[in-house]
N, C-alpha and C. Protein backbone atom coordinates (compact mmCIF):
# COMPACT_ATOMS: atom_id res chain seq x y z
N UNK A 1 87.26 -3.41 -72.11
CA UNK A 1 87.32 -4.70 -72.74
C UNK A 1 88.20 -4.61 -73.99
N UNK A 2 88.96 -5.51 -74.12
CA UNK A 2 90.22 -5.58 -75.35
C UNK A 2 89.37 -5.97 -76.56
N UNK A 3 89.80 -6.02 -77.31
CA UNK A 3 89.01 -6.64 -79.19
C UNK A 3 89.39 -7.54 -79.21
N UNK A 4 88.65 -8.73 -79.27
CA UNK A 4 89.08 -9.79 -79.70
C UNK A 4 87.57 -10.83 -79.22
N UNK A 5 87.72 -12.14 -79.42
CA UNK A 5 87.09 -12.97 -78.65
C UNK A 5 87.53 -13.93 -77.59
N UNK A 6 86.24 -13.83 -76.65
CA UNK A 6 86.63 -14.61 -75.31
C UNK A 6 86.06 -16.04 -75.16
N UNK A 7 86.06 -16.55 -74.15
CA UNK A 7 85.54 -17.76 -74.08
C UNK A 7 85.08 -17.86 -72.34
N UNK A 8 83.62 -18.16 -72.04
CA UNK A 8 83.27 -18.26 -70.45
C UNK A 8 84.37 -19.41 -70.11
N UNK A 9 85.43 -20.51 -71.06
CA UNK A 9 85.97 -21.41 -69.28
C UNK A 9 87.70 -20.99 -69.58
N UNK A 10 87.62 -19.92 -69.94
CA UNK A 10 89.11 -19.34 -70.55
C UNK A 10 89.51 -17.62 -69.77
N UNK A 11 88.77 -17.70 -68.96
CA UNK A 11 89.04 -16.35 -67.67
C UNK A 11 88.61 -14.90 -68.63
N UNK A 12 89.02 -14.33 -67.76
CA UNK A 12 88.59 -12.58 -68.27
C UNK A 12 87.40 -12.56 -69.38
N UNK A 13 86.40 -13.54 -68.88
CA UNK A 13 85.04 -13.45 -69.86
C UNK A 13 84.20 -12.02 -69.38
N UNK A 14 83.95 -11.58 -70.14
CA UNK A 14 83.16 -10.28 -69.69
C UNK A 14 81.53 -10.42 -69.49
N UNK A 15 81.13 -9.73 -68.91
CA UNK A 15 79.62 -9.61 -67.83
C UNK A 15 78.92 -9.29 -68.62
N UNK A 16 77.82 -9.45 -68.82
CA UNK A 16 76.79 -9.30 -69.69
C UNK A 16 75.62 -9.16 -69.17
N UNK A 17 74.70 -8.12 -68.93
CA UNK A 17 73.83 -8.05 -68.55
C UNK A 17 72.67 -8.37 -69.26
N UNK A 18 71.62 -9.36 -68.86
CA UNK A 18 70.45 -10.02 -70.33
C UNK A 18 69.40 -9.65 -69.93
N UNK A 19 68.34 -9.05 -70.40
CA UNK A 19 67.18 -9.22 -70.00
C UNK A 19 66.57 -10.50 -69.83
N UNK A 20 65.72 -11.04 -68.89
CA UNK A 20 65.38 -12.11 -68.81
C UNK A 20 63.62 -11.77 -69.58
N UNK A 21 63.72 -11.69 -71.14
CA UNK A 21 62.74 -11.95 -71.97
C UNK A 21 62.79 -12.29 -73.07
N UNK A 22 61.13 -13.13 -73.80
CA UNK A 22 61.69 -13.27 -74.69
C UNK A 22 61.29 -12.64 -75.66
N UNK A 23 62.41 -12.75 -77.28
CA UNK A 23 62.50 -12.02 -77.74
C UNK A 23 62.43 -13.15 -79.43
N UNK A 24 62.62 -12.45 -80.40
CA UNK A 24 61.95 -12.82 -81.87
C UNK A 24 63.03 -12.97 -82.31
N UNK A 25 64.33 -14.07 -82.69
CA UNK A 25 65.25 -13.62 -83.44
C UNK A 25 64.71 -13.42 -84.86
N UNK A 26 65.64 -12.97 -86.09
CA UNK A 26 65.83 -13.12 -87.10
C UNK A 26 66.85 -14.02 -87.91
N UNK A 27 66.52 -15.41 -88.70
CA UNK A 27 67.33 -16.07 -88.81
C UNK A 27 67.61 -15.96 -90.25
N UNK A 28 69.70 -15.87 -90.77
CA UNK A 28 70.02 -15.66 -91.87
C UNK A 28 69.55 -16.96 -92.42
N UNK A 29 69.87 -17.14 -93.90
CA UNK A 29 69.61 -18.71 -94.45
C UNK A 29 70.59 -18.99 -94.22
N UNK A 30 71.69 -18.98 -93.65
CA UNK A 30 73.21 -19.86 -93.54
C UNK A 30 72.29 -20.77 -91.82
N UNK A 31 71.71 -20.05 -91.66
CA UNK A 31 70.90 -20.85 -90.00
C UNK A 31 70.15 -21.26 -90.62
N UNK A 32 69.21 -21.56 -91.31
CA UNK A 32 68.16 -22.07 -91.58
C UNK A 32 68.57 -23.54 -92.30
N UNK A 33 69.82 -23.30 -93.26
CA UNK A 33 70.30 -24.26 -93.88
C UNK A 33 71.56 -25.38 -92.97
N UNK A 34 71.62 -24.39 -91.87
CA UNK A 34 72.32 -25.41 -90.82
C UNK A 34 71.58 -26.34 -89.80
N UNK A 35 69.93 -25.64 -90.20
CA UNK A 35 69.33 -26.15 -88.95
C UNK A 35 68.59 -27.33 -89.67
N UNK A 36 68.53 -27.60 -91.25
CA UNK A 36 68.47 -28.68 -91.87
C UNK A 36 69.14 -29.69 -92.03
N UNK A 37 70.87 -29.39 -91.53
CA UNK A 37 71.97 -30.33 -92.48
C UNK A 37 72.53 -30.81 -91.24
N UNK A 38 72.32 -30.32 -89.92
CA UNK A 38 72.90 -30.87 -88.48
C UNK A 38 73.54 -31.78 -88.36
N UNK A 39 74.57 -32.66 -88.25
CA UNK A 39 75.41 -33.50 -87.79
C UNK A 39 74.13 -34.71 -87.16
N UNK A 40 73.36 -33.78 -85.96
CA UNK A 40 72.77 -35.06 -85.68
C UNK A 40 71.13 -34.93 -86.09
N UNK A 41 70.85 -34.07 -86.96
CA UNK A 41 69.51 -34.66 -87.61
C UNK A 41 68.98 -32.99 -87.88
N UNK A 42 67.89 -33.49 -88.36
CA UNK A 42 67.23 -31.12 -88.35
C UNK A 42 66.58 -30.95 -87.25
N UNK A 43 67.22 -29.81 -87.04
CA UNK A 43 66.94 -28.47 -85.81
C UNK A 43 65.68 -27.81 -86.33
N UNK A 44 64.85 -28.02 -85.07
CA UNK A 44 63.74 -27.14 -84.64
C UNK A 44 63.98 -25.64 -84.53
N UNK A 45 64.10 -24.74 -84.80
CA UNK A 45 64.45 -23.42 -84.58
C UNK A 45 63.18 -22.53 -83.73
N UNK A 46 63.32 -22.10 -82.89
CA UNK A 46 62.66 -21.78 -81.99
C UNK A 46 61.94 -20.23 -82.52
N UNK A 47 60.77 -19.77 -82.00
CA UNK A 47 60.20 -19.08 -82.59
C UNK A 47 60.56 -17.39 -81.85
N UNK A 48 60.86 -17.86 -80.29
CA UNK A 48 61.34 -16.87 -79.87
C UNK A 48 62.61 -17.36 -79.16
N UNK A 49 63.29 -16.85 -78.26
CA UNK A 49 64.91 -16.84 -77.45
C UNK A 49 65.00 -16.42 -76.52
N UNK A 50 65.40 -16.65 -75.11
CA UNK A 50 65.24 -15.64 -73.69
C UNK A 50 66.97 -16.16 -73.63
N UNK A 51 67.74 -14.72 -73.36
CA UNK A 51 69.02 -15.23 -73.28
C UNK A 51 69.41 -15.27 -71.94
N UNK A 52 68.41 -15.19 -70.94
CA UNK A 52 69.05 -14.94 -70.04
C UNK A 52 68.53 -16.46 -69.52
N UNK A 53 68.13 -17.27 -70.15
CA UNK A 53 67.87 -18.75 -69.52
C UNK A 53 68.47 -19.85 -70.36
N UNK A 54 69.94 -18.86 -70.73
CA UNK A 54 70.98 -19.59 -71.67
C UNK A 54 72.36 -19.01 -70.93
N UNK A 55 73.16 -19.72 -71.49
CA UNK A 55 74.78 -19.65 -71.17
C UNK A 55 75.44 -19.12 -72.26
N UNK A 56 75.52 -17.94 -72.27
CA UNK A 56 76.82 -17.23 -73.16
C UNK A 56 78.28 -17.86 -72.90
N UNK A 57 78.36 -18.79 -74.36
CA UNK A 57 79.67 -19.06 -73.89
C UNK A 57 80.49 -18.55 -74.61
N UNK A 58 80.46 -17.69 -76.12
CA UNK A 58 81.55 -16.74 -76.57
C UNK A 58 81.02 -15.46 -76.92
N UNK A 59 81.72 -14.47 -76.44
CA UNK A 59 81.97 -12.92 -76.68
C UNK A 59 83.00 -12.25 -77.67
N UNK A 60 82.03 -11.91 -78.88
CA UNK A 60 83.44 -11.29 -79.88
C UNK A 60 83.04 -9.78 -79.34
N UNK A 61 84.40 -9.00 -79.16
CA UNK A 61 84.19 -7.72 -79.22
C UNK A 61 85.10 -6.88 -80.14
N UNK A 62 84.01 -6.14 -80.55
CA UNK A 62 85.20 -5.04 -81.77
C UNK A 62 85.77 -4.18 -81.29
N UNK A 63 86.22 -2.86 -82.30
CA UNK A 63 86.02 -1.88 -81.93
C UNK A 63 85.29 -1.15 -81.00
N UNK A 64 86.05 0.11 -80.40
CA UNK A 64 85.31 0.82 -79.07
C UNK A 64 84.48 -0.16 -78.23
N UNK A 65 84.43 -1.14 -78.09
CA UNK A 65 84.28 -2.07 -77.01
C UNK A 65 82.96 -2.58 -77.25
N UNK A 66 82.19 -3.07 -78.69
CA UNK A 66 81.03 -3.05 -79.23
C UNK A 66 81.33 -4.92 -78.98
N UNK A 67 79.88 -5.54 -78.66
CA UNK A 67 80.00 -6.80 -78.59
C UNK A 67 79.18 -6.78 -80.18
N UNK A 68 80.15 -7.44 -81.24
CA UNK A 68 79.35 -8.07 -82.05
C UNK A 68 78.80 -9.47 -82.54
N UNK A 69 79.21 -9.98 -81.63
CA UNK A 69 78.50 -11.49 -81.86
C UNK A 69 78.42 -12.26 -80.38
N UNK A 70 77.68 -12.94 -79.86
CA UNK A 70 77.58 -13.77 -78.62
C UNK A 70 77.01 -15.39 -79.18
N UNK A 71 77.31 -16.27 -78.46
CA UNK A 71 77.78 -17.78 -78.66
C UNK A 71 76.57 -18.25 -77.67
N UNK A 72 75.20 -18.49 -77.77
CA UNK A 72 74.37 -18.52 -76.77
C UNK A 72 74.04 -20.52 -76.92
N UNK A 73 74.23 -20.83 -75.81
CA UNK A 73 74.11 -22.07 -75.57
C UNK A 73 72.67 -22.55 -74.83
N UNK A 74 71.96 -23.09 -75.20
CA UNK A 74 70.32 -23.15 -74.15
C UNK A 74 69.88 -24.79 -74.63
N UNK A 75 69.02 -25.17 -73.88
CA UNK A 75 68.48 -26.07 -73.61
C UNK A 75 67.97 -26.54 -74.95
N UNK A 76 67.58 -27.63 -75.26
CA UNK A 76 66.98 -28.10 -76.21
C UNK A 76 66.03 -29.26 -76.27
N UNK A 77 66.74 -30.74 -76.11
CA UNK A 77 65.62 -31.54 -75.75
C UNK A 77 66.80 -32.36 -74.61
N UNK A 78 66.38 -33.91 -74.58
CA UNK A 78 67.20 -34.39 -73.07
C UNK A 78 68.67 -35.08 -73.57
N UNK A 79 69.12 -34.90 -75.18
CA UNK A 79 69.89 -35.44 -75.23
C UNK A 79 71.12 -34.06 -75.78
N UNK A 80 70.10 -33.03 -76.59
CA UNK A 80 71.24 -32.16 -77.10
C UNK A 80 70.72 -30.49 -76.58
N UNK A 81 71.82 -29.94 -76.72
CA UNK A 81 71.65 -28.30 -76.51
C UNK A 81 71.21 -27.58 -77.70
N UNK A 82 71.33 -26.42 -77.94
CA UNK A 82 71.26 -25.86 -78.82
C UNK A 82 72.01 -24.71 -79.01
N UNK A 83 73.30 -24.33 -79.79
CA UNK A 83 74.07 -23.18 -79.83
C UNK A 83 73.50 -22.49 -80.71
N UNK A 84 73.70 -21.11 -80.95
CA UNK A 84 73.04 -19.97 -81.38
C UNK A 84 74.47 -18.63 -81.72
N UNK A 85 74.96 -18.61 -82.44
CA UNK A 85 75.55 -17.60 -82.98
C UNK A 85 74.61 -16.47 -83.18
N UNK A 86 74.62 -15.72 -82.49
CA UNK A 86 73.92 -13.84 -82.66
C UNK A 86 74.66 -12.83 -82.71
N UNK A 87 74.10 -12.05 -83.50
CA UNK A 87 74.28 -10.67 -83.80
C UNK A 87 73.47 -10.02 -83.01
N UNK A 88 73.69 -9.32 -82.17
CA UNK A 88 73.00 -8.40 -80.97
C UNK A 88 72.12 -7.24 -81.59
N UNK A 89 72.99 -6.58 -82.17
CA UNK A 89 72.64 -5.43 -83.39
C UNK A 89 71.11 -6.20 -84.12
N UNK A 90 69.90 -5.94 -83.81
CA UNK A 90 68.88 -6.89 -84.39
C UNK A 90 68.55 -8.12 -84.63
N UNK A 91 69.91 -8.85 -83.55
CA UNK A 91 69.19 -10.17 -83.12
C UNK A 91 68.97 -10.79 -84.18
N UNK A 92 70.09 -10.94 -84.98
CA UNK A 92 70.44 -11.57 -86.21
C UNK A 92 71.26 -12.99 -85.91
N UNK A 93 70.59 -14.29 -86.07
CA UNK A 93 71.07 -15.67 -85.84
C UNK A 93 72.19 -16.38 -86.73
N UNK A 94 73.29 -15.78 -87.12
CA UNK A 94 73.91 -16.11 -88.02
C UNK A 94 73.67 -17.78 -88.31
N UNK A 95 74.33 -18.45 -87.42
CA UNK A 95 73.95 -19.98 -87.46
C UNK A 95 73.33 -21.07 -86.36
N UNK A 96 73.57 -22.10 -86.28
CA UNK A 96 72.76 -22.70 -85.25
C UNK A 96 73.79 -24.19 -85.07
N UNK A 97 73.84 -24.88 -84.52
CA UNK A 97 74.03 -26.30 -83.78
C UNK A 97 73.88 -27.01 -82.87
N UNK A 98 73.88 -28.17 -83.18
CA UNK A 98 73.34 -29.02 -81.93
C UNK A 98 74.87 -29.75 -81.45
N UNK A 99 74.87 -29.44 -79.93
CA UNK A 99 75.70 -30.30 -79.03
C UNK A 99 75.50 -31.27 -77.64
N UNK A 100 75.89 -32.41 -77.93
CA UNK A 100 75.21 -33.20 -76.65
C UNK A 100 75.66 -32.32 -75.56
N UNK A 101 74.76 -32.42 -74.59
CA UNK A 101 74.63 -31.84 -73.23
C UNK A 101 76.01 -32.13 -72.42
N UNK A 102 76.58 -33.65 -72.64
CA UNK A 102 77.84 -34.01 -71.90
C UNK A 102 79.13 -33.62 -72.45
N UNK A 103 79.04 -33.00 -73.91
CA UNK A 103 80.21 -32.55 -74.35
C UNK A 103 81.29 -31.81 -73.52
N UNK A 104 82.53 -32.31 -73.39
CA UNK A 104 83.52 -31.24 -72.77
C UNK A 104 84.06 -30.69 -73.17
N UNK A 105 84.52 -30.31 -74.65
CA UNK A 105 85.12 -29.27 -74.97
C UNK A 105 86.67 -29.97 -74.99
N UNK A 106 86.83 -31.01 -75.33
CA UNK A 106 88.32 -31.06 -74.88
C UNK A 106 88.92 -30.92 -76.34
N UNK A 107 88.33 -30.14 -77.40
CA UNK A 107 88.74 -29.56 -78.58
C UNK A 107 89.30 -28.76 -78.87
N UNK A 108 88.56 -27.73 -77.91
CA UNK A 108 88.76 -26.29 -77.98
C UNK A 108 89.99 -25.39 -77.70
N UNK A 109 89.87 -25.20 -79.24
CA UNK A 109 91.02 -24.32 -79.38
C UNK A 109 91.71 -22.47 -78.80
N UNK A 110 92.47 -23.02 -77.63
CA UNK A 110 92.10 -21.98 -76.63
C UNK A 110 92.90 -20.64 -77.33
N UNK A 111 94.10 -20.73 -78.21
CA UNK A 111 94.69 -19.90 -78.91
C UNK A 111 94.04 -18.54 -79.62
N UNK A 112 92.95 -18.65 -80.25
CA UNK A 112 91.97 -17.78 -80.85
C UNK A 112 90.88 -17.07 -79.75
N UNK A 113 91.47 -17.26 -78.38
CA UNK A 113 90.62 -16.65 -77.57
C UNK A 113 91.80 -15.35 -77.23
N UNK A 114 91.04 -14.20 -76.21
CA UNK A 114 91.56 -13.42 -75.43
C UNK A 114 91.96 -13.71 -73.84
N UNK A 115 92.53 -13.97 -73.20
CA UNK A 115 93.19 -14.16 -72.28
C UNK A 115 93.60 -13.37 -70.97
């Protein structure tokens, strides 16, 4: 795997194997204070996380081929998702957001990905 970050609808996304359990994140205050100030209202922050009943949709990888951050996208209520910036390394939640479920992405800036 090259260094850089990927994107799941931007090809050569890499495989990730998840346990399907759940697990306790740890959330920084930059998440805690995002999950107050939300665009569309305050975020519930969940007490635990199963990533494998979520959609990884970005992969940063460093050095020697270390994933340090994943982009975890999961369910939330019937109108929005919930994204999740993690740190794998102890499951550290850097930040959080809410995106409607129908969003397409027709934003996304494909340049800052790996290819």
């Amino acid at each position: 795997m090259k260094q850089g970050l990927y994107h799941k609808d931007l090809g050569n996304f890499p495989t990730l194997n998840v346990a399907n359990v759940d697990v306790t994140p740890r959330y920084t205050l930059h998440a805690h204070n995002a999950a107050e100030t939300d665009r569309y209202g305050i975020i519930e922050l969940p007490a635990t996380i199963n990533l494998s009943k979520s959609t990884i949709i970005e992969i940063e990888v460093g050095a020697h081929e270390t994933i340090e951050k994943v982009v975890a996208r999961m369910d939330y209520d019937d109108e929005f998702d919930l994204c999740m910036a993690i740190i794998p390394d102890g499951l550290v939640v850097k930040t959080v957001w809410l995106n409607c479920k129908d969003d397409e992405h027709f934003t996304l800036d494909s340049s800052k990905y790996v290819r």
